[in-house]
PDB file of N, CA and C in Angstrom:
ATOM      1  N   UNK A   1     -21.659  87.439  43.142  1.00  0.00           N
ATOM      2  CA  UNK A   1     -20.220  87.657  43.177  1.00  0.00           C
ATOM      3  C   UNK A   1     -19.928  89.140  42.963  1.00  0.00           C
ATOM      4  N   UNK A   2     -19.398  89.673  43.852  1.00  0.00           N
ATOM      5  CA  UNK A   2     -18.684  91.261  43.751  1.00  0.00           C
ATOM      6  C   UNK A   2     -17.853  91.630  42.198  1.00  0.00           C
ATOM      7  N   UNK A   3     -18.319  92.472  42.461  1.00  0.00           N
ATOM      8  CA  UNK A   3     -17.194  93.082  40.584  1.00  0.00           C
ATOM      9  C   UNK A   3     -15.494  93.380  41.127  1.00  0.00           C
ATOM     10  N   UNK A   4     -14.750  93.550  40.544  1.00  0.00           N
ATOM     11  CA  UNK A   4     -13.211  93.491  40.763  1.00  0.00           C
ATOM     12  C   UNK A   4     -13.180  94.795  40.038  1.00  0.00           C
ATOM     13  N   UNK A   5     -12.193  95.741  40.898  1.00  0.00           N
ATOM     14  CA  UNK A   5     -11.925  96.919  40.462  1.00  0.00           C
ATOM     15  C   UNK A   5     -10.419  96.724  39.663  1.00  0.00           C
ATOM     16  N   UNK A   6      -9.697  97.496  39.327  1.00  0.00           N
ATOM     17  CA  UNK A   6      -8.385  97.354  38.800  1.00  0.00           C
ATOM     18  C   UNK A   6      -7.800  98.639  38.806  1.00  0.00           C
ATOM     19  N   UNK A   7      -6.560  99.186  39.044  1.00  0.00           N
ATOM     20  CA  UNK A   7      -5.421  99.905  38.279  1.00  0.00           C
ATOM     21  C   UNK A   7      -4.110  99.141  37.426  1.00  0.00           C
ATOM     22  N   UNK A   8      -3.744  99.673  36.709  1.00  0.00           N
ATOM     23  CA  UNK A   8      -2.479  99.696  36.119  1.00  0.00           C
ATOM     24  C   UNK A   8      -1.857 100.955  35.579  1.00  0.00           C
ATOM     25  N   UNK A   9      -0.591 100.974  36.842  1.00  0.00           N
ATOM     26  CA  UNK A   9      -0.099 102.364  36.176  1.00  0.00           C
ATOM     27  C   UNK A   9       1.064 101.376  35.461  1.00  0.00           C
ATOM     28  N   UNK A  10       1.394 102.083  34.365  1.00  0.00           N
ATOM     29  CA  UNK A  10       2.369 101.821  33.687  1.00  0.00           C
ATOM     30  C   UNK A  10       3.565 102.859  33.623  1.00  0.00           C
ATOM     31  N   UNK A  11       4.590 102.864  34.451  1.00  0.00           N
ATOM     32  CA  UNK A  11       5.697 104.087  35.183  1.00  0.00           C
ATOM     33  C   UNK A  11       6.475 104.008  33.385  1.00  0.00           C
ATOM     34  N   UNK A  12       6.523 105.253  32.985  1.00  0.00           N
ATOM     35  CA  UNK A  12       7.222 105.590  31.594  1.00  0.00           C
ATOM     36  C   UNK A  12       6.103 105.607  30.439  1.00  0.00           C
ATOM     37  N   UNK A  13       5.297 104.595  30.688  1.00  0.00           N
ATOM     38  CA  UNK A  13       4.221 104.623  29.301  1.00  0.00           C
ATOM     39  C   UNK A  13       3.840 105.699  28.298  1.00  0.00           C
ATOM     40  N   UNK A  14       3.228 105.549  27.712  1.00  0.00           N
ATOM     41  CA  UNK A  14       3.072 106.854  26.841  1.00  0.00           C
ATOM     42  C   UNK A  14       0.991 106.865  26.097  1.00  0.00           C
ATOM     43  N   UNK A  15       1.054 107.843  25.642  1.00  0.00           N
ATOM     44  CA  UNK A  15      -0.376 107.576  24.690  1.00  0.00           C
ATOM     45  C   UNK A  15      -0.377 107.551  23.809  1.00  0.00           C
ATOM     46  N   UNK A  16       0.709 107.110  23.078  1.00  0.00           N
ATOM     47  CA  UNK A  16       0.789 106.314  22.136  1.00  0.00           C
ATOM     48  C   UNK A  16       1.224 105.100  22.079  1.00  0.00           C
ATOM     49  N   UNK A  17       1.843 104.766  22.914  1.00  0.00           N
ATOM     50  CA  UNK A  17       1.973 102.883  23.751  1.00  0.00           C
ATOM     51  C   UNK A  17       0.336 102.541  23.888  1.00  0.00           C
ATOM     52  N   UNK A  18      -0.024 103.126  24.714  1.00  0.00           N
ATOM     53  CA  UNK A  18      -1.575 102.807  24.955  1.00  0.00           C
ATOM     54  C   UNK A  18      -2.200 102.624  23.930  1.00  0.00           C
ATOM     55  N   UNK A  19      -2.706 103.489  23.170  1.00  0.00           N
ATOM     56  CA  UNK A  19      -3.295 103.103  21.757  1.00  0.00           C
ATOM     57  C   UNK A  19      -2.888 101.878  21.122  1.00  0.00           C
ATOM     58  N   UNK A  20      -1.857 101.526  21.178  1.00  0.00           N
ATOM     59  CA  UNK A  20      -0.976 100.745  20.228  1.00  0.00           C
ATOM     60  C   UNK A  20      -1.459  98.804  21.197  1.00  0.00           C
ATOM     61  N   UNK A  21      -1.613  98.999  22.126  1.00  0.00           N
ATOM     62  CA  UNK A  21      -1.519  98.330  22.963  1.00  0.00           C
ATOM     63  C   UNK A  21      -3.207  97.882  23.340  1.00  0.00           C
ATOM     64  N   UNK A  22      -3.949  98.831  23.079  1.00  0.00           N
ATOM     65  CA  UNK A  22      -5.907  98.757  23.757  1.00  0.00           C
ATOM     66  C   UNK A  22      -6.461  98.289  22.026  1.00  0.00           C
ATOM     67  N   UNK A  23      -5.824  98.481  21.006  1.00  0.00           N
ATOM     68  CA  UNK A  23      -5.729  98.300  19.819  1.00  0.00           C
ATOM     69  C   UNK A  23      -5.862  96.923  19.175  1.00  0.00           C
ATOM     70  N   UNK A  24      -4.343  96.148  19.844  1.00  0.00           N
ATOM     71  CA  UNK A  24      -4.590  94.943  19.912  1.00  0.00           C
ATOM     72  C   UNK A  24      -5.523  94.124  21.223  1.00  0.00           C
ATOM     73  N   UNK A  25      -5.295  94.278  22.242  1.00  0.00           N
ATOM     74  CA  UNK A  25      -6.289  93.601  23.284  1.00  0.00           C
ATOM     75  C   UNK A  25      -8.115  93.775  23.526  1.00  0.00           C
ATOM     76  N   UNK A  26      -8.301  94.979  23.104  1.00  0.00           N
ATOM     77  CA  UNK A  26      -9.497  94.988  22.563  1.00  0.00           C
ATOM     78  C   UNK A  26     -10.425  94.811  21.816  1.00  0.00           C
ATOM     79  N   UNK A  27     -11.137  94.347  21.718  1.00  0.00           N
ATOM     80  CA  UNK A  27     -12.383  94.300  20.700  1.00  0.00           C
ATOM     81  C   UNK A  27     -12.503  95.476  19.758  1.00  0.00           C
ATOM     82  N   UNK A  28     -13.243  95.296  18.745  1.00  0.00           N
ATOM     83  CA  UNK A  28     -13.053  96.289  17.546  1.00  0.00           C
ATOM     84  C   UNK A  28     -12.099  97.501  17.808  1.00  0.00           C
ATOM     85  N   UNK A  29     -11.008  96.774  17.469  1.00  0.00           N
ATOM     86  CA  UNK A  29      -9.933  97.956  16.711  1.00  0.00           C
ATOM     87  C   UNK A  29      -9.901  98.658  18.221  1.00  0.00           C
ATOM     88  N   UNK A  30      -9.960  98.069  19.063  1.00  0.00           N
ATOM     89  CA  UNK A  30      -9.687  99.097  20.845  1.00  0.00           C
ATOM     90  C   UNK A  30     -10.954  99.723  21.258  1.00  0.00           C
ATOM     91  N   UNK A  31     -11.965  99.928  20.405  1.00  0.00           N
ATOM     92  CA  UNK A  31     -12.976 100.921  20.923  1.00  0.00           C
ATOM     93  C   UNK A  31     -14.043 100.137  21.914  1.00  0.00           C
ATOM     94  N   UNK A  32     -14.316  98.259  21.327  1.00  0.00           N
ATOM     95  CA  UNK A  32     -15.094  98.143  22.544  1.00  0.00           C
ATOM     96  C   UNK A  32     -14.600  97.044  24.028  1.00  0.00           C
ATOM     97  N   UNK A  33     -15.256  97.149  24.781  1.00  0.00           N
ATOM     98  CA  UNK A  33     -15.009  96.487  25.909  1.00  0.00           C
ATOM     99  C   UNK A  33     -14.882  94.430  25.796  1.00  0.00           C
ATOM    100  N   UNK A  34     -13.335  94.006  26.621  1.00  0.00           N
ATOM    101  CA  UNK A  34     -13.562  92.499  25.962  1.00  0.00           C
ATOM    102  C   UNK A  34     -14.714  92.050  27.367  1.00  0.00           C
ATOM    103  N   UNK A  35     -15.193  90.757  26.706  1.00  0.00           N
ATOM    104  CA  UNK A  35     -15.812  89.723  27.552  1.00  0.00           C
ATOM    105  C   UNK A  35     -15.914  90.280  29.151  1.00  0.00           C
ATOM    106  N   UNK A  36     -16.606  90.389  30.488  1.00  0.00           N
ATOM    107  CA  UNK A  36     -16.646  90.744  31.285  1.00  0.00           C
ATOM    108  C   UNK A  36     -16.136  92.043  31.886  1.00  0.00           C
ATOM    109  N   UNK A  37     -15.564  92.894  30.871  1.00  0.00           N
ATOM    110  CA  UNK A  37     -15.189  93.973  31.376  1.00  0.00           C
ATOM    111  C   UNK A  37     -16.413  95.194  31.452  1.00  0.00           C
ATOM    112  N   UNK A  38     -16.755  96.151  32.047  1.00  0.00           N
ATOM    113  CA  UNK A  38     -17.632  96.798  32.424  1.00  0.00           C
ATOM    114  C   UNK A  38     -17.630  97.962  32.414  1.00  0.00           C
ATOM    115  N   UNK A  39     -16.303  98.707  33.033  1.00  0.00           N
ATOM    116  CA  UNK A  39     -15.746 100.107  32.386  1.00  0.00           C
ATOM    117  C   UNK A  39     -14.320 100.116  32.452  1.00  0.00           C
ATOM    118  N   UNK A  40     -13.829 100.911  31.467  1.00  0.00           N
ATOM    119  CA  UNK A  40     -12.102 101.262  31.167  1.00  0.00           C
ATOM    120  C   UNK A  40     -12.547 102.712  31.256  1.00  0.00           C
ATOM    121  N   UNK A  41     -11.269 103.549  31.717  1.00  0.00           N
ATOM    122  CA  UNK A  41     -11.003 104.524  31.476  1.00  0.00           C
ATOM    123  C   UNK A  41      -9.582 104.746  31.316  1.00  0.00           C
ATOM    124  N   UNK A  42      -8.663 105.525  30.880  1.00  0.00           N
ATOM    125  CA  UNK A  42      -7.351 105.380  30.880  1.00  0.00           C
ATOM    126  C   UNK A  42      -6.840 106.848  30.789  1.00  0.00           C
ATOM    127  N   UNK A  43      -5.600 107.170  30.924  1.00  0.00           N
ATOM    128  CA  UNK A  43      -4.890 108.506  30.524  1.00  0.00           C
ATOM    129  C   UNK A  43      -3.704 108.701  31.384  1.00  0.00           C
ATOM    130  N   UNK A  44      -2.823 109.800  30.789  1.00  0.00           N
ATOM    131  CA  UNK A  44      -1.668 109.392  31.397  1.00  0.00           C
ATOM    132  C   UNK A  44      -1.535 110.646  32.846  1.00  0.00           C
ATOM    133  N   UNK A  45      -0.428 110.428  33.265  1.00  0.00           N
ATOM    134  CA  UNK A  45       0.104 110.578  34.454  1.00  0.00           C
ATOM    135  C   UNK A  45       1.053 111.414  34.605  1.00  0.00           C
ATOM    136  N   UNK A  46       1.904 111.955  35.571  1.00  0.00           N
ATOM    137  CA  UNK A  46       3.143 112.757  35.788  1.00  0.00           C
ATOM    138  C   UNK A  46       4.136 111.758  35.777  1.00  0.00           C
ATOM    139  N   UNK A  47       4.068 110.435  35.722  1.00  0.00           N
ATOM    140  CA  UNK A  47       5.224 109.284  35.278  1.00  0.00           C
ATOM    141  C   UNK A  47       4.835 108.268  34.116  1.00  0.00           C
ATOM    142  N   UNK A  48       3.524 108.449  33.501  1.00  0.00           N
ATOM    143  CA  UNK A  48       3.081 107.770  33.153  1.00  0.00           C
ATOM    144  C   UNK A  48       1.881 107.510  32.328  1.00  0.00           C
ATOM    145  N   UNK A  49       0.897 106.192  32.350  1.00  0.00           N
ATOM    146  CA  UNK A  49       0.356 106.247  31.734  1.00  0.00           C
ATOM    147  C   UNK A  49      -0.821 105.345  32.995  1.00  0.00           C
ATOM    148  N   UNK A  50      -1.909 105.563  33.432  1.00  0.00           N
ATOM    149  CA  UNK A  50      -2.893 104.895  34.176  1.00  0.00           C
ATOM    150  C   UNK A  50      -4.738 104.432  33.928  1.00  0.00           C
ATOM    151  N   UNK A  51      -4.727 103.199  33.849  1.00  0.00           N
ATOM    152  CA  UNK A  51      -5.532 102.224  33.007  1.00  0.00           C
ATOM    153  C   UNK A  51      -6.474 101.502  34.787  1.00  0.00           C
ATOM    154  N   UNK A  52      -7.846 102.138  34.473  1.00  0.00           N
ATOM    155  CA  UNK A  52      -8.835 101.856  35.466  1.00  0.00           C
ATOM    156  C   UNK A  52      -9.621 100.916  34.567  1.00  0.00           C
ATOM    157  N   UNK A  53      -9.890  99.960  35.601  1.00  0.00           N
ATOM    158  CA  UNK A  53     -11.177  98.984  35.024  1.00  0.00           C
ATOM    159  C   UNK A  53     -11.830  98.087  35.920  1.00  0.00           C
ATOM    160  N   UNK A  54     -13.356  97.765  35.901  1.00  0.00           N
ATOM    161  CA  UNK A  54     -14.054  97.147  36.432  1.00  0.00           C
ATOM    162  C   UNK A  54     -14.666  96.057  35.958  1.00  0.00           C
ATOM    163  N   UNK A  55     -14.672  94.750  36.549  1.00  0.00           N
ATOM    164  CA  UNK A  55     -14.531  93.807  35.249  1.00  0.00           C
ATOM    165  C   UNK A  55     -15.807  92.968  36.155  1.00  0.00           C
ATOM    166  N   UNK A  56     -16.595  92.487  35.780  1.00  0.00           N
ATOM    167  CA  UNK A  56     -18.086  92.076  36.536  1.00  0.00           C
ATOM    168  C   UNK A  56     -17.768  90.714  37.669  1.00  0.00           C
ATOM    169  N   UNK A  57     -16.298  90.268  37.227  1.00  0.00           N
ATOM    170  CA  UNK A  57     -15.862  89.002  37.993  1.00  0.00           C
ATOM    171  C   UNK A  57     -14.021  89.186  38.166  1.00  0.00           C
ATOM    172  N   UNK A  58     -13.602  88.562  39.123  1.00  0.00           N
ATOM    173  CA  UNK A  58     -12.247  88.287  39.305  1.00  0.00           C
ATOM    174  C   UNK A  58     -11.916  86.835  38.321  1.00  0.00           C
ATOM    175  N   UNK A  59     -12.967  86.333  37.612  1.00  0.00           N
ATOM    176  CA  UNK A  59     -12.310  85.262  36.405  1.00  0.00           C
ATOM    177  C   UNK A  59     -12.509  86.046  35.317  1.00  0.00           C
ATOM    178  N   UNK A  60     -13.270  86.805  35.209  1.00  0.00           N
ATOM    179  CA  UNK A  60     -13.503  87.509  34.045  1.00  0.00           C
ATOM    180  C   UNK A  60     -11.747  88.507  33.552  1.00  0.00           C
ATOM    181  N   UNK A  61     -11.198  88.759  34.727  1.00  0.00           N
ATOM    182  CA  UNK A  61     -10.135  89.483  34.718  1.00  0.00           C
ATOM    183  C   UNK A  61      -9.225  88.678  34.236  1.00  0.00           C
ATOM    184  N   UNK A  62      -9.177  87.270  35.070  1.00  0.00           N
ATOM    185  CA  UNK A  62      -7.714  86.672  35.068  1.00  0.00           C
ATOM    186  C   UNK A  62      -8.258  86.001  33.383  1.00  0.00           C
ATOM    187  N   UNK A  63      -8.957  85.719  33.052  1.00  0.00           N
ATOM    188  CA  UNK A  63      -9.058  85.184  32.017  1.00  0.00           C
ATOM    189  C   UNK A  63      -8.543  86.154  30.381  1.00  0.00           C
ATOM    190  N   UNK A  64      -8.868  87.255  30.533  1.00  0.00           N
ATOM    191  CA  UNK A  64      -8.645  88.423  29.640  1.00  0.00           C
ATOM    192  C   UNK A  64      -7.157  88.365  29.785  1.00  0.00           C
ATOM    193  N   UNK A  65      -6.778  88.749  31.274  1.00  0.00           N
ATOM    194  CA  UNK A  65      -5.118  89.268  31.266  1.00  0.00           C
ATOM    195  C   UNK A  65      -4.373  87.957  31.071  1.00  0.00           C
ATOM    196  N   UNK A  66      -4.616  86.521  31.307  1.00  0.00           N
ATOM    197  CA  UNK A  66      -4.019  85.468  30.391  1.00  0.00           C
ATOM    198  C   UNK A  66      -3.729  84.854  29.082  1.00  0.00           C
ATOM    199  N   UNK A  67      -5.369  85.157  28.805  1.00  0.00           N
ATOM    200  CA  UNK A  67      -5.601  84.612  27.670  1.00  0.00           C
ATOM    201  C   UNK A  67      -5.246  86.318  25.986  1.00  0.00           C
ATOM    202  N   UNK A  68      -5.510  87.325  26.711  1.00  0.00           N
ATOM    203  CA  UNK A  68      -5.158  88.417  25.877  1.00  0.00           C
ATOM    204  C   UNK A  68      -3.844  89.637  25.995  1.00  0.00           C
ATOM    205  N   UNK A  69      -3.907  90.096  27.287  1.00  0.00           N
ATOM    206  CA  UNK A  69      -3.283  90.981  27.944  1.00  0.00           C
ATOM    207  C   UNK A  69      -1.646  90.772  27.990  1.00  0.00           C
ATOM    208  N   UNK A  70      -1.203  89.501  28.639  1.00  0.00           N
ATOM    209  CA  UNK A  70      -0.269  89.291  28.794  1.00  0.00           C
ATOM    210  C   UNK A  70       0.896  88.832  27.516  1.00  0.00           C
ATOM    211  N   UNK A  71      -0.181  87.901  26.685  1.00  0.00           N
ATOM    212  CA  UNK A  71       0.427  87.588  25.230  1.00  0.00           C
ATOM    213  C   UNK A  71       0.752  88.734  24.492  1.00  0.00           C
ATOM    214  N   UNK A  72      -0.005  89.426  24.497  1.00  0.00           N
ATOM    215  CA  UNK A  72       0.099  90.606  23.995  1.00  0.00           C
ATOM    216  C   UNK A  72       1.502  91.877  24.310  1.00  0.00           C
ATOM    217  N   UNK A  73       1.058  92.210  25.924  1.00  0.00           N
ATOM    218  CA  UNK A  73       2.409  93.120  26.394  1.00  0.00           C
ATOM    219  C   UNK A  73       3.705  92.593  26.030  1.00  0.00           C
ATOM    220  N   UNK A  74       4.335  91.187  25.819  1.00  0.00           N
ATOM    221  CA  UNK A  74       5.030  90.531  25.714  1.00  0.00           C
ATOM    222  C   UNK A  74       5.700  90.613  24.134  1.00  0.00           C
ATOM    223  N   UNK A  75       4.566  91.292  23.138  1.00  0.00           N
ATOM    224  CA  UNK A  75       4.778  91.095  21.863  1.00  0.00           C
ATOM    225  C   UNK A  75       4.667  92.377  21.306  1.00  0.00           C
ATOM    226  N   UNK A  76       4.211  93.258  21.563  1.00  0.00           N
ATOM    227  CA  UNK A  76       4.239  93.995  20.641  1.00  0.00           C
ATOM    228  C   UNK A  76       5.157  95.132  21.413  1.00  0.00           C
ATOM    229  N   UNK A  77       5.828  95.517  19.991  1.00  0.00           N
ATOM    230  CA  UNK A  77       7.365  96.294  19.913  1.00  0.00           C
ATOM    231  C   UNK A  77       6.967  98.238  20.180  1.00  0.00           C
ATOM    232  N   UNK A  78       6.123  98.276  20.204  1.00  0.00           N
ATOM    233  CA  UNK A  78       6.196  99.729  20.506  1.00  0.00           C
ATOM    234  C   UNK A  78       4.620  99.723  21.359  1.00  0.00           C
ATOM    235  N   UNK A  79       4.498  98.634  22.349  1.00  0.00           N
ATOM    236  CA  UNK A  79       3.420  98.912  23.192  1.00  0.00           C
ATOM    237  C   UNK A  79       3.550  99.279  24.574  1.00  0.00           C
ATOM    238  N   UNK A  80       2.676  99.305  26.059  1.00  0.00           N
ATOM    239  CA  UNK A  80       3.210  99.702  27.253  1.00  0.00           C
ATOM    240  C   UNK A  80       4.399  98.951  27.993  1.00  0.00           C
ATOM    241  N   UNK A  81       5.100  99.595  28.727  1.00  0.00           N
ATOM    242  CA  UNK A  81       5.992  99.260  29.120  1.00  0.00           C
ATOM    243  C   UNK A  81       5.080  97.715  29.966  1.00  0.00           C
ATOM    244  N   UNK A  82       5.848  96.291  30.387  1.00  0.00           N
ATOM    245  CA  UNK A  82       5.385  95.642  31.526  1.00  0.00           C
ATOM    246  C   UNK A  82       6.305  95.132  32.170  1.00  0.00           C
ATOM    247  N   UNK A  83       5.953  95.082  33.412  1.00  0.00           N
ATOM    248  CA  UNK A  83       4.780  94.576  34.152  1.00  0.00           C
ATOM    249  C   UNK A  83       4.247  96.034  34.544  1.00  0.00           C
ATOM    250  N   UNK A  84       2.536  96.368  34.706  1.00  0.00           N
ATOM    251  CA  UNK A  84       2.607  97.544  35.185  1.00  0.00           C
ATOM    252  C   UNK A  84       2.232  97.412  37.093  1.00  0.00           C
ATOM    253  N   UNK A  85       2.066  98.581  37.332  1.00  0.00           N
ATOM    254  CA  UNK A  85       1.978  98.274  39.070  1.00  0.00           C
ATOM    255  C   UNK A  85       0.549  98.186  39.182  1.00  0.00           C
ATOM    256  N   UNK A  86       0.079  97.016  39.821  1.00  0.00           N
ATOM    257  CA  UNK A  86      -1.459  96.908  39.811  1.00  0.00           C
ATOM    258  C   UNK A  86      -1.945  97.110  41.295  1.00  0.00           C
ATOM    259  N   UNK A  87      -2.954  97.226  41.450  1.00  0.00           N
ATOM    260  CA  UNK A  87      -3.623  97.357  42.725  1.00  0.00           C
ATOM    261  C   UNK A  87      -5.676  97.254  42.236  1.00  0.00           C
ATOM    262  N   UNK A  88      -5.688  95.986  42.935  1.00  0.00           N
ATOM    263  CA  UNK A  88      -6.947  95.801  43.046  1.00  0.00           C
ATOM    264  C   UNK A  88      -7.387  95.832  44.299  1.00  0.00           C
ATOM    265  N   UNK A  89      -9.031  96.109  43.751  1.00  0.00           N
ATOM    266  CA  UNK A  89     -10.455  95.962  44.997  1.00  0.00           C
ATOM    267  C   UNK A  89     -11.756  95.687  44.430  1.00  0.00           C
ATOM    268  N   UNK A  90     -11.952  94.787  45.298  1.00  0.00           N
ATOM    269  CA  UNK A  90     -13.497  94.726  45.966  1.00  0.00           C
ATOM    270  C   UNK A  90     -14.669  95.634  45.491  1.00  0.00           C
ATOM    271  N   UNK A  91     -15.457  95.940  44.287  1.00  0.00           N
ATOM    272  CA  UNK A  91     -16.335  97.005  44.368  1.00  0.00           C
ATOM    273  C   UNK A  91     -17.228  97.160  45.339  1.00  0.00           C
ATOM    274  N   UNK A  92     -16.928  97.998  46.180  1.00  0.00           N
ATOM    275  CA  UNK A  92     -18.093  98.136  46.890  1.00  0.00           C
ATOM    276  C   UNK A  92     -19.265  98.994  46.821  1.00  0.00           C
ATOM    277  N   UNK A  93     -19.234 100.093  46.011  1.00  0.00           N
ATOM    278  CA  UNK A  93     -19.796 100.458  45.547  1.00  0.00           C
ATOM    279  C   UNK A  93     -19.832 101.562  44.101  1.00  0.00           C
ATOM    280  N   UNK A  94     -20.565 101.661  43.271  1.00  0.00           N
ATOM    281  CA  UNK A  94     -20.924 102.011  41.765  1.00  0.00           C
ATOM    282  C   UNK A  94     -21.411 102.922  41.831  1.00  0.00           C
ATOM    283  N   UNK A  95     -21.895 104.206  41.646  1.00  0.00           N
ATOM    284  CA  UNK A  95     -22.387 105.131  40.889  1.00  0.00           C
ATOM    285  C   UNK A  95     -22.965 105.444  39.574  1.00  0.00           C
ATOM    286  N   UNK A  96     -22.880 105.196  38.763  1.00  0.00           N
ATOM    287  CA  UNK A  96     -23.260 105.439  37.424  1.00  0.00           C
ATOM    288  C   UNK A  96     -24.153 106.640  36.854  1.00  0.00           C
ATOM    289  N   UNK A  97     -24.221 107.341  35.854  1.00  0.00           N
ATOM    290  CA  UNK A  97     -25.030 108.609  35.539  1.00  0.00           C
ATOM    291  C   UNK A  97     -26.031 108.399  34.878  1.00  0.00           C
TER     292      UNK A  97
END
């Protein structure tokens, strides 16, 4: 099964929304990666705030952003703005160093 790429820009966000926000949805205290995810990178934008990730499965995704992601954006009072604008793909190919 192909890996699933991800964006989320979040138009207004901030880096301190983000923190506040990778804090709760993440594993230890934000620093590590949840269940099937593979790489995050994040930082903000000229509108914003933009959140890359590669997650080893397309259930691995929907399962995180249901079961963590979404409960979450929904609740906490000084986190990223939602819904953010997503755009997925297909990995087709990886690099790594």
């Amino acid at each position: 099964m192909a890996k699933l790429g991800l964006t989320h820009h979040f138009k207004g966000g901030t880096k301190e929304q983000y923190d506040a926000t990778v804090k709760v949805v993440h594993p230890n205290d934000g620093k590590g990666l949840p269940a099937g995810q593979v790489y995050h990178a994040a930082g903000p934008t000229a509108d914003g705030f933009l959140v890359v990730a590669i997650w080893d499965s397309p259930a691995s995704w929907e399962r995180f952003r249901d079961d963590q992601l979404l409960p979450a954006l929904g609740s906490l009072p000084n986190g990223l703005p939602a819904p953010p604008t997503e755009t997925t793909f297909e990995v087709h190919n990886e690099v790594t160093g």
